[in-house]
PDB file of N, CA and C in Angstrom:
ATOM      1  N   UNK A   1      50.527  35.155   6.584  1.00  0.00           N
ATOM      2  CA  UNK A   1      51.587  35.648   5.717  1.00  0.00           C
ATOM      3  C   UNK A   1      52.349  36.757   6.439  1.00  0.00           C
ATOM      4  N   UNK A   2      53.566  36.807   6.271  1.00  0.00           N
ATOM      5  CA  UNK A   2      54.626  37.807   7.150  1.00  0.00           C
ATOM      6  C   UNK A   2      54.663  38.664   6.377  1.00  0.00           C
ATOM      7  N   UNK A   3      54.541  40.163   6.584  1.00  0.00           N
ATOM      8  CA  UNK A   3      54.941  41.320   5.803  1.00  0.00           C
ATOM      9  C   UNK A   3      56.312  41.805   5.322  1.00  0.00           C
ATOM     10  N   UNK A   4      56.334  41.615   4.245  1.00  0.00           N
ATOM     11  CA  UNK A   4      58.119  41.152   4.116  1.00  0.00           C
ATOM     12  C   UNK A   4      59.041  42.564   4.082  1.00  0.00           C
ATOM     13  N   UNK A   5      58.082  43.693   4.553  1.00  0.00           N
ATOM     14  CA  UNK A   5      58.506  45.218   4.370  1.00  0.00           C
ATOM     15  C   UNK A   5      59.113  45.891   5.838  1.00  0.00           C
ATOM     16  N   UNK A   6      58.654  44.566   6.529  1.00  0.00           N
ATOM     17  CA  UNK A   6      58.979  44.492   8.192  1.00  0.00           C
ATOM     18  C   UNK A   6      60.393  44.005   8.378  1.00  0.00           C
ATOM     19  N   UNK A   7      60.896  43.576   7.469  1.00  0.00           N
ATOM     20  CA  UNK A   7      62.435  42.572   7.596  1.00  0.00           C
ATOM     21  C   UNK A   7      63.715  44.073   6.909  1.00  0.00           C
ATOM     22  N   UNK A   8      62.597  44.951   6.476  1.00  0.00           N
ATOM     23  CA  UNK A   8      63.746  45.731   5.710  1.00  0.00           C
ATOM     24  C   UNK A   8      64.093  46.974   6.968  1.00  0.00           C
ATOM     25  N   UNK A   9      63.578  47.182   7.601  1.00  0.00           N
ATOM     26  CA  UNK A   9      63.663  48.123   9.001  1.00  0.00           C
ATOM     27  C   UNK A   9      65.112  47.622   9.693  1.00  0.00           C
ATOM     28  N   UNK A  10      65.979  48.660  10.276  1.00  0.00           N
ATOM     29  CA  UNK A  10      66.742  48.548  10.875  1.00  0.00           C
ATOM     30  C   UNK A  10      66.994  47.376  11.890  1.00  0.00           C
ATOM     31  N   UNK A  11      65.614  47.130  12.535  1.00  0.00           N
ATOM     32  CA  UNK A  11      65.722  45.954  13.377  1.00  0.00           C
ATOM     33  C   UNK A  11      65.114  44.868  13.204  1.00  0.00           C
ATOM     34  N   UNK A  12      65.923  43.941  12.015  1.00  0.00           N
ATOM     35  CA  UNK A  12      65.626  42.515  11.298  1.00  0.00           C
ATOM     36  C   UNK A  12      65.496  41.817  12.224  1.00  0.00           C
ATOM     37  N   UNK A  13      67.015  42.004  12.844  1.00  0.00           N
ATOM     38  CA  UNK A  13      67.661  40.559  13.768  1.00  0.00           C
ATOM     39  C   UNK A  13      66.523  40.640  15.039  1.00  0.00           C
ATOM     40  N   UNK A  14      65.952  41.497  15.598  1.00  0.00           N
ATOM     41  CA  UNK A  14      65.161  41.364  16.396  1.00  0.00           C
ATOM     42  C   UNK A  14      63.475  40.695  15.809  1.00  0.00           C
ATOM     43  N   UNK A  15      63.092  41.117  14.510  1.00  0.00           N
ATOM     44  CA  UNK A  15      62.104  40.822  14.223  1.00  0.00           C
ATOM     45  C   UNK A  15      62.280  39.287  13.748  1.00  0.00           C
ATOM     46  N   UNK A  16      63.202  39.114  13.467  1.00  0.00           N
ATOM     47  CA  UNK A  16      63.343  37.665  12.492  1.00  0.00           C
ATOM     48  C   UNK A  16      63.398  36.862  14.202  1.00  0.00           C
ATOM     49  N   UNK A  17      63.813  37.226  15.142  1.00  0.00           N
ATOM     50  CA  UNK A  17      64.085  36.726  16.458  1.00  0.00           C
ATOM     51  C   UNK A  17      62.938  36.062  17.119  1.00  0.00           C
ATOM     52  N   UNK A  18      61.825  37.178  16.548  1.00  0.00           N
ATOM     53  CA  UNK A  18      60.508  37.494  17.784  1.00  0.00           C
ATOM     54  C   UNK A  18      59.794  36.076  16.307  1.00  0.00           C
ATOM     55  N   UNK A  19      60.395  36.194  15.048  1.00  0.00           N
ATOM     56  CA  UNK A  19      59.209  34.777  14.316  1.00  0.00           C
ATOM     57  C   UNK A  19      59.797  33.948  14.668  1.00  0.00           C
ATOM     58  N   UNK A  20      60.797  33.825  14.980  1.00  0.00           N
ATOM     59  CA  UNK A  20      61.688  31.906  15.232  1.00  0.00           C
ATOM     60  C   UNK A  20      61.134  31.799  16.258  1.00  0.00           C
ATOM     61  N   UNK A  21      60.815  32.541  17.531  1.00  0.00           N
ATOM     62  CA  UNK A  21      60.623  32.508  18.547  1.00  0.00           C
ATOM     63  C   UNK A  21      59.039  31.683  18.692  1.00  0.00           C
ATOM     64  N   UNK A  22      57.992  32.648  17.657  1.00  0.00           N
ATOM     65  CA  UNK A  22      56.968  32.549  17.576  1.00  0.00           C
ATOM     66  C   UNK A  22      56.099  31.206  17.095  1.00  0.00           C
ATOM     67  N   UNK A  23      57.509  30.912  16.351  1.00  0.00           N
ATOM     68  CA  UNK A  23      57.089  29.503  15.622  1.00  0.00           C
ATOM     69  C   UNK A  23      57.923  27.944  16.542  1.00  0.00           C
ATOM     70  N   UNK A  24      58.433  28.251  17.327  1.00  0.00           N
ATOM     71  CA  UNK A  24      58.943  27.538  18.449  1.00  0.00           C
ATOM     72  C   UNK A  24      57.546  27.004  19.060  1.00  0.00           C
ATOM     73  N   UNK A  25      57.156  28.263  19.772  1.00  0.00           N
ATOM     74  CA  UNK A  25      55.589  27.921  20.584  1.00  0.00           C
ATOM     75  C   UNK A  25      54.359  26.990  19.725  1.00  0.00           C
ATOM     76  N   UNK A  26      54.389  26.913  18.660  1.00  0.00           N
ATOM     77  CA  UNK A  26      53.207  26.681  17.743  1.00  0.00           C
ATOM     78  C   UNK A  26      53.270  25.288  17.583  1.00  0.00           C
ATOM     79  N   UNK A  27      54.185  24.535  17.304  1.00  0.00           N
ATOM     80  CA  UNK A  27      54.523  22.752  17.690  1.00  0.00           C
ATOM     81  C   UNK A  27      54.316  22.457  15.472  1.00  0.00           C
ATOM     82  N   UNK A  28      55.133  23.612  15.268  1.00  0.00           N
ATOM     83  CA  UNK A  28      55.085  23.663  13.899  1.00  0.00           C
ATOM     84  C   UNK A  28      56.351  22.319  13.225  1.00  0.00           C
ATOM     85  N   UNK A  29      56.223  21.827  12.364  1.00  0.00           N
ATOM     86  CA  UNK A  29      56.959  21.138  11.713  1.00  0.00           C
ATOM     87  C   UNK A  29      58.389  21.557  11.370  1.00  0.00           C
ATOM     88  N   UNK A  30      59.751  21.466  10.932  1.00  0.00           N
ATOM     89  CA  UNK A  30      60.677  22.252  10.433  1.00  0.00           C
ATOM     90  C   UNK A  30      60.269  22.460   8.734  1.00  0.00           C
ATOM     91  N   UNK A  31      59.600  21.716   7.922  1.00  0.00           N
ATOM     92  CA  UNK A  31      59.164  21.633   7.070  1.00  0.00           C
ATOM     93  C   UNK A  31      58.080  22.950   6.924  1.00  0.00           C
ATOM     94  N   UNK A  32      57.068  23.250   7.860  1.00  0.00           N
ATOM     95  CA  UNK A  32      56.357  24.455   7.889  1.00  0.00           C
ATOM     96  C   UNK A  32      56.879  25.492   8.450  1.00  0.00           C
ATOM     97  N   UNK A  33      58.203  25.511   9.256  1.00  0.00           N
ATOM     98  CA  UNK A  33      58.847  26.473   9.835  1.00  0.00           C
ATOM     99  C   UNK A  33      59.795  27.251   8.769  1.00  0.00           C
ATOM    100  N   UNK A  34      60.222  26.254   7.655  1.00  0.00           N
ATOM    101  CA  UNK A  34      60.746  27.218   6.359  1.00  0.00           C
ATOM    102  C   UNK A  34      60.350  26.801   5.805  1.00  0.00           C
ATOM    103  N   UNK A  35      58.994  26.839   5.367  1.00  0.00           N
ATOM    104  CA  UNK A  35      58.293  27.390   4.754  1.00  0.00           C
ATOM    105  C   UNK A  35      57.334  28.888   5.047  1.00  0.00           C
ATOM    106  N   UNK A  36      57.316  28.980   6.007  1.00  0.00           N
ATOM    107  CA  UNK A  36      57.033  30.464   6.588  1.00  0.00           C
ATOM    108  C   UNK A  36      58.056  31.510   6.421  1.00  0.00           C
ATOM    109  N   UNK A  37      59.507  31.195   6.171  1.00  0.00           N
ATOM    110  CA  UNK A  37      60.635  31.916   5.850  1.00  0.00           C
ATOM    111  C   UNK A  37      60.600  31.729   4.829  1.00  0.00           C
ATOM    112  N   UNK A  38      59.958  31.117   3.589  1.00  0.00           N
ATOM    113  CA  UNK A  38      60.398  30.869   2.186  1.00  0.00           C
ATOM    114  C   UNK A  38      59.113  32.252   1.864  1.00  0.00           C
ATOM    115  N   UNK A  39      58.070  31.748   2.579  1.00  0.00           N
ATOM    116  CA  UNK A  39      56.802  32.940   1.871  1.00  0.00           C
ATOM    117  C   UNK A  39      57.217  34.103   2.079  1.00  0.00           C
ATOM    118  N   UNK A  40      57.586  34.587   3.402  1.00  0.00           N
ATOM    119  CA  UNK A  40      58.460  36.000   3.893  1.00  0.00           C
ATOM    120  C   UNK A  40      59.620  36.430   2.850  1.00  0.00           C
ATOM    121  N   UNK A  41      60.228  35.189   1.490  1.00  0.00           N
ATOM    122  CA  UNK A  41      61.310  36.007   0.478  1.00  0.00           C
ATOM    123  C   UNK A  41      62.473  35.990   1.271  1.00  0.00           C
ATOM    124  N   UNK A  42      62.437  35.764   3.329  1.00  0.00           N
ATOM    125  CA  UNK A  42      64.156  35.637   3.733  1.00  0.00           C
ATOM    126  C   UNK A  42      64.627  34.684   2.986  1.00  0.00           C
ATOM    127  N   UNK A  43      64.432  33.490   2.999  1.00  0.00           N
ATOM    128  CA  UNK A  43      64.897  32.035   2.378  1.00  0.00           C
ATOM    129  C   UNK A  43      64.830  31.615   1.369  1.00  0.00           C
ATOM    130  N   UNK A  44      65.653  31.409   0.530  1.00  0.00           N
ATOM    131  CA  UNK A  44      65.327  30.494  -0.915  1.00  0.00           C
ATOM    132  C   UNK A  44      64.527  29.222  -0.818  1.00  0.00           C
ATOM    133  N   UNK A  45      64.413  28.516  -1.619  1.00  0.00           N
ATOM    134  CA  UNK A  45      63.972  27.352  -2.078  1.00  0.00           C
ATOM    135  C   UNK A  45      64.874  26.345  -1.217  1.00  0.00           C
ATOM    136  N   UNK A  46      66.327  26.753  -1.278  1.00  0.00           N
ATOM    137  CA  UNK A  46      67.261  25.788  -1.205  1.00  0.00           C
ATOM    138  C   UNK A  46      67.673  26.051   0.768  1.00  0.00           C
ATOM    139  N   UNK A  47      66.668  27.194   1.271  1.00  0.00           N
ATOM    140  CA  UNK A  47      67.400  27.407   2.688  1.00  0.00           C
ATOM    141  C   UNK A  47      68.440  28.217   2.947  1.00  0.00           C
ATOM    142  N   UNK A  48      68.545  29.092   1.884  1.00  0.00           N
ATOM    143  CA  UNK A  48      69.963  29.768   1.657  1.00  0.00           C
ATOM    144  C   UNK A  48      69.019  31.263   1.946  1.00  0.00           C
ATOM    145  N   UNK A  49      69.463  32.232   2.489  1.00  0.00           N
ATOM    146  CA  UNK A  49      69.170  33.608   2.707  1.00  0.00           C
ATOM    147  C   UNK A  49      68.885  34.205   1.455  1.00  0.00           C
ATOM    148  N   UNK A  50      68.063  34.851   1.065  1.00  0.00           N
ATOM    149  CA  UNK A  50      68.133  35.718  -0.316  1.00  0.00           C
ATOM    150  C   UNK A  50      68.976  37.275   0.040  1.00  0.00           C
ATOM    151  N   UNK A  51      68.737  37.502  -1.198  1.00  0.00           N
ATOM    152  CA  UNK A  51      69.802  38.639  -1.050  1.00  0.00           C
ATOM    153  C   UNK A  51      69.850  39.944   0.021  1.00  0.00           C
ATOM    154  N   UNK A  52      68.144  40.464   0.433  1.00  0.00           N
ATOM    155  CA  UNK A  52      68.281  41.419   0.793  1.00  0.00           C
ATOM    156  C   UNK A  52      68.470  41.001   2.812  1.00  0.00           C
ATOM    157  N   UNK A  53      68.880  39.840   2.877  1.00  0.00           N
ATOM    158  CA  UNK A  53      68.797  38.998   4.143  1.00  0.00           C
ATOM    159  C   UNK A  53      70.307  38.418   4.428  1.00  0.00           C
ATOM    160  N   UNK A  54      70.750  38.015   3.391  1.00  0.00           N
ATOM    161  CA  UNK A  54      72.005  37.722   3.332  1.00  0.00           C
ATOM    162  C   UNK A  54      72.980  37.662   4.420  1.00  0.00           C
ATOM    163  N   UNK A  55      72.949  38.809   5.152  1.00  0.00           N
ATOM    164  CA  UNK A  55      73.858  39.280   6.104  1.00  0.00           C
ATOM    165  C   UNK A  55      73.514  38.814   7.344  1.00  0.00           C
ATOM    166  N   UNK A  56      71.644  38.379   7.351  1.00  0.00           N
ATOM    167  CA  UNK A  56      71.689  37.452   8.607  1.00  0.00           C
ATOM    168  C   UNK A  56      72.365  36.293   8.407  1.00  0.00           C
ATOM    169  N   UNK A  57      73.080  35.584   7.453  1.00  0.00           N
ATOM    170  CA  UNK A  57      73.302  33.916   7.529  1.00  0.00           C
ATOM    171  C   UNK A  57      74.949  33.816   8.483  1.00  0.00           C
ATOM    172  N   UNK A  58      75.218  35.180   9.015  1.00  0.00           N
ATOM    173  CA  UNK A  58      76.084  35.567   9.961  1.00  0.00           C
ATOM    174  C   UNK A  58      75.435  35.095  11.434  1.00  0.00           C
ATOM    175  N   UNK A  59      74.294  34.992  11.488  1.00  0.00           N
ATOM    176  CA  UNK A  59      73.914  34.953  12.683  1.00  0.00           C
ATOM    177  C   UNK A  59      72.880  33.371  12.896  1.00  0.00           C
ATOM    178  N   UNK A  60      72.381  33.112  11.604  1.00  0.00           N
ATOM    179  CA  UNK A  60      71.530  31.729  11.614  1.00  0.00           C
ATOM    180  C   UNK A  60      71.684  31.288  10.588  1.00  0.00           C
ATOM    181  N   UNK A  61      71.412  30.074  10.583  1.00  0.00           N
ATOM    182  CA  UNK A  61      71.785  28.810   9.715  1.00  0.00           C
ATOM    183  C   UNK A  61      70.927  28.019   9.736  1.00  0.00           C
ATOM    184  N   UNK A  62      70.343  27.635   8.471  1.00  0.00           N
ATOM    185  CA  UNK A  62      68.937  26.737   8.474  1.00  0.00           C
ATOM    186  C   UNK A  62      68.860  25.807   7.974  1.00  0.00           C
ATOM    187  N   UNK A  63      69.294  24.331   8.107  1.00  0.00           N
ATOM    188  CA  UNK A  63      69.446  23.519   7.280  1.00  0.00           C
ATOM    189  C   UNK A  63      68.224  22.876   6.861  1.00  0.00           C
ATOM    190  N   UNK A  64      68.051  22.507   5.636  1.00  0.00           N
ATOM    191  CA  UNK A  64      66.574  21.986   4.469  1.00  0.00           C
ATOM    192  C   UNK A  64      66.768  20.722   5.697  1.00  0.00           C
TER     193      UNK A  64
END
């Protein structure tokens, strides 16, 4: 489980960087890859950024 108190720190875009990154290496599914962003509260249900994330969907785009 990702500590979702870690995404609110000044440096998201680097931390959200270092899990995409992390979950690259792992030979994870895209199906388990957001779902690891859905438990973390970045991602809705629908793949859409929640609110306090929002401002990354400037920088990534996740399609379901």
């Amino acid at each position: 489980m990702v500590d979702q108190t870690l995404f609110s720190k000044p440096d998201q875009k680097e931390l959200l960087l270092a899990l995409v990154e992390k979950n690259k290496h792992e030979k994870r599914t895209r199906r388990e890859e957001l779902a690891t962003f859905q438990a973390a509260g970045i991602l809705d249900e629908y793949g859409e950024f929640t609110e306090p994330y929002s401002h990354l969907a400037m920088i990534f785009k996740f399609k379901m």
